[in-house]
C-alpha atoms as a PDB file:
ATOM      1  CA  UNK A   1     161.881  46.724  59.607  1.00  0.00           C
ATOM      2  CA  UNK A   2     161.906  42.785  59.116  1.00  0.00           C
ATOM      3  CA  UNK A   3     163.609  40.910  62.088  1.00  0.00           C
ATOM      4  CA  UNK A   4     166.860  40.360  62.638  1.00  0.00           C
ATOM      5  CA  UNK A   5     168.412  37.693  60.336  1.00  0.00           C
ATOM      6  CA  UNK A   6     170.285  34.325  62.449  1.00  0.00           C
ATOM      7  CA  UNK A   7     173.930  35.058  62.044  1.00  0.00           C
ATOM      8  CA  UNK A   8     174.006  38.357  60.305  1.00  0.00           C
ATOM      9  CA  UNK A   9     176.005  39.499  63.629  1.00  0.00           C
ATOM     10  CA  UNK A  10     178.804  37.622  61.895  1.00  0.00           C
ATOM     11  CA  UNK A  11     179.003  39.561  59.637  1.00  0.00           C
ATOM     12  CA  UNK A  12     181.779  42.395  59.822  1.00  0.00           C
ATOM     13  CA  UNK A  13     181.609  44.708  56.675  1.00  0.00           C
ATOM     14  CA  UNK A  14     179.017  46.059  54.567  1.00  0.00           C
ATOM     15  CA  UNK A  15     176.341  44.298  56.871  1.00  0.00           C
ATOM     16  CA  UNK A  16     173.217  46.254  55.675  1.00  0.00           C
ATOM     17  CA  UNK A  17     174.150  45.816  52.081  1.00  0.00           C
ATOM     18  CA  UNK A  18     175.142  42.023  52.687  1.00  0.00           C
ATOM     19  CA  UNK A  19     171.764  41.542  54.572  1.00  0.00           C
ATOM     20  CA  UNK A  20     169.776  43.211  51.915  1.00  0.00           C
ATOM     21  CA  UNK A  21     171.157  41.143  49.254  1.00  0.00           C
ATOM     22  CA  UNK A  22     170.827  37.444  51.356  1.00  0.00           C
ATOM     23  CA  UNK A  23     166.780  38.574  51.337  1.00  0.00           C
ATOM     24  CA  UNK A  24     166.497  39.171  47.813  1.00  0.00           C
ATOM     25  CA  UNK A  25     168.354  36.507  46.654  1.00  0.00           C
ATOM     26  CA  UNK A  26     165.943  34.187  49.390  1.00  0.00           C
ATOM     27  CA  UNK A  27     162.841  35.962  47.776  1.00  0.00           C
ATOM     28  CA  UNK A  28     163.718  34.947  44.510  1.00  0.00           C
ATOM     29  CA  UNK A  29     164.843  31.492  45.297  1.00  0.00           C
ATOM     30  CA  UNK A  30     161.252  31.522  47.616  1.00  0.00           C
ATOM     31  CA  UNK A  31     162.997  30.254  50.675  1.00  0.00           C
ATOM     32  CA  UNK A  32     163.406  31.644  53.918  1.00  0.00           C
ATOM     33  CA  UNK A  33     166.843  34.028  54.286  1.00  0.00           C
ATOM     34  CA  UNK A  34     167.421  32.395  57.255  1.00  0.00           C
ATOM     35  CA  UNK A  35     168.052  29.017  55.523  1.00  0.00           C
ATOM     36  CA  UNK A  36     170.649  30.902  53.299  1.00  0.00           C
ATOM     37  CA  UNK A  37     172.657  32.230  56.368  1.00  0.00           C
ATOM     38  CA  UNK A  38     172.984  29.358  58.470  1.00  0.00           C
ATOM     39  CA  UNK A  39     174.164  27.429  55.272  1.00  0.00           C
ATOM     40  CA  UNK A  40     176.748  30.627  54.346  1.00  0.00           C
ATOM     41  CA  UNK A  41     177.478  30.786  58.155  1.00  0.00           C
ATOM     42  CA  UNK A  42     178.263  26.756  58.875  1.00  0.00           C
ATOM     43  CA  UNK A  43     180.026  26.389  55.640  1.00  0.00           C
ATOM     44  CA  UNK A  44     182.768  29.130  56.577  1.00  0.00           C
ATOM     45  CA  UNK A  45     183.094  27.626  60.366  1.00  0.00           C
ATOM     46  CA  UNK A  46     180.912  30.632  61.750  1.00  0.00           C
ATOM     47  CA  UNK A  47     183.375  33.452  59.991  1.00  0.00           C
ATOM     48  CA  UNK A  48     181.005  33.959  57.629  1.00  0.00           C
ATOM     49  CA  UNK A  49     184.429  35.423  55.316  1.00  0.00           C
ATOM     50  CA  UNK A  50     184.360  35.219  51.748  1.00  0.00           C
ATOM     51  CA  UNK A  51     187.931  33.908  51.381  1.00  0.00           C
ATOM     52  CA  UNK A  52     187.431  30.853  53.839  1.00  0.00           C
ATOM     53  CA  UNK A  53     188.671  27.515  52.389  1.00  0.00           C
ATOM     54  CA  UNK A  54     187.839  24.285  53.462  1.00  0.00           C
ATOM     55  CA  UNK A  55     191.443  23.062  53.752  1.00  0.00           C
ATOM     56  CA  UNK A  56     195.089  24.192  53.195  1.00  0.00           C
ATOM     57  CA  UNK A  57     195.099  22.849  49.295  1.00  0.00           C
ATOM     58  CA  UNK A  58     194.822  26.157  46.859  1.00  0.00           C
ATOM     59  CA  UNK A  59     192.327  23.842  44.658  1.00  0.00           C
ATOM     60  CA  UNK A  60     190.031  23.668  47.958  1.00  0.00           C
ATOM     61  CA  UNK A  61     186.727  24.616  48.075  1.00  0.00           C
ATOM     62  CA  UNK A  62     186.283  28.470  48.624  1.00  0.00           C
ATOM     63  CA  UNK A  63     183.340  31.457  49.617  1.00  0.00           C
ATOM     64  CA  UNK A  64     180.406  31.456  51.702  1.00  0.00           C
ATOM     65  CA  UNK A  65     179.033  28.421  49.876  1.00  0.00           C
ATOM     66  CA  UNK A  66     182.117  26.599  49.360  1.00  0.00           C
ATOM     67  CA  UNK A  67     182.408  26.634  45.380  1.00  0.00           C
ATOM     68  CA  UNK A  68     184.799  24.507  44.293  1.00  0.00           C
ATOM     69  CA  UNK A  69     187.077  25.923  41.260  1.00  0.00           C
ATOM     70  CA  UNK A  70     186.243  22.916  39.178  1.00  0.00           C
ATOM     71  CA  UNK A  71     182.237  23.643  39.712  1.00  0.00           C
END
């Protein structure tokens, strides 16, 4: 089995499904997966939820990689 991604121990449910997914989507994009989980786990202040907004304002940014309901 491939090493251990950094951060995947933040994540709480459906971890070997989440993991799986973070390496194929890195394999197609041709980066390292590791690259995609420190930039999922800094931009949800190490929670690494999927409902995590950047501020209190309903329009704020939202998700792992903070997508912004206007982008």
């Amino acid at each position: 089995m491939d090493a251990a991604l950094d951060y995947q121990h933040l994540v709480v449910k459906n971890q070997a499904e989440f993991i799986q997914k973070v390496r194929k989507i890195s394999a197609n994009l041709g980066i390292n997966p590791n690259w995609l989980m420190i930039v999922m786990a800094g931009e949800t202040g190490f929670t690494m939820s999927p409902s995590k907004r950047s501020g209190d304002n309903p329009d704020a940014a939202v998700g792992l990689i903070q997508f912004v309901g206007t982008t």
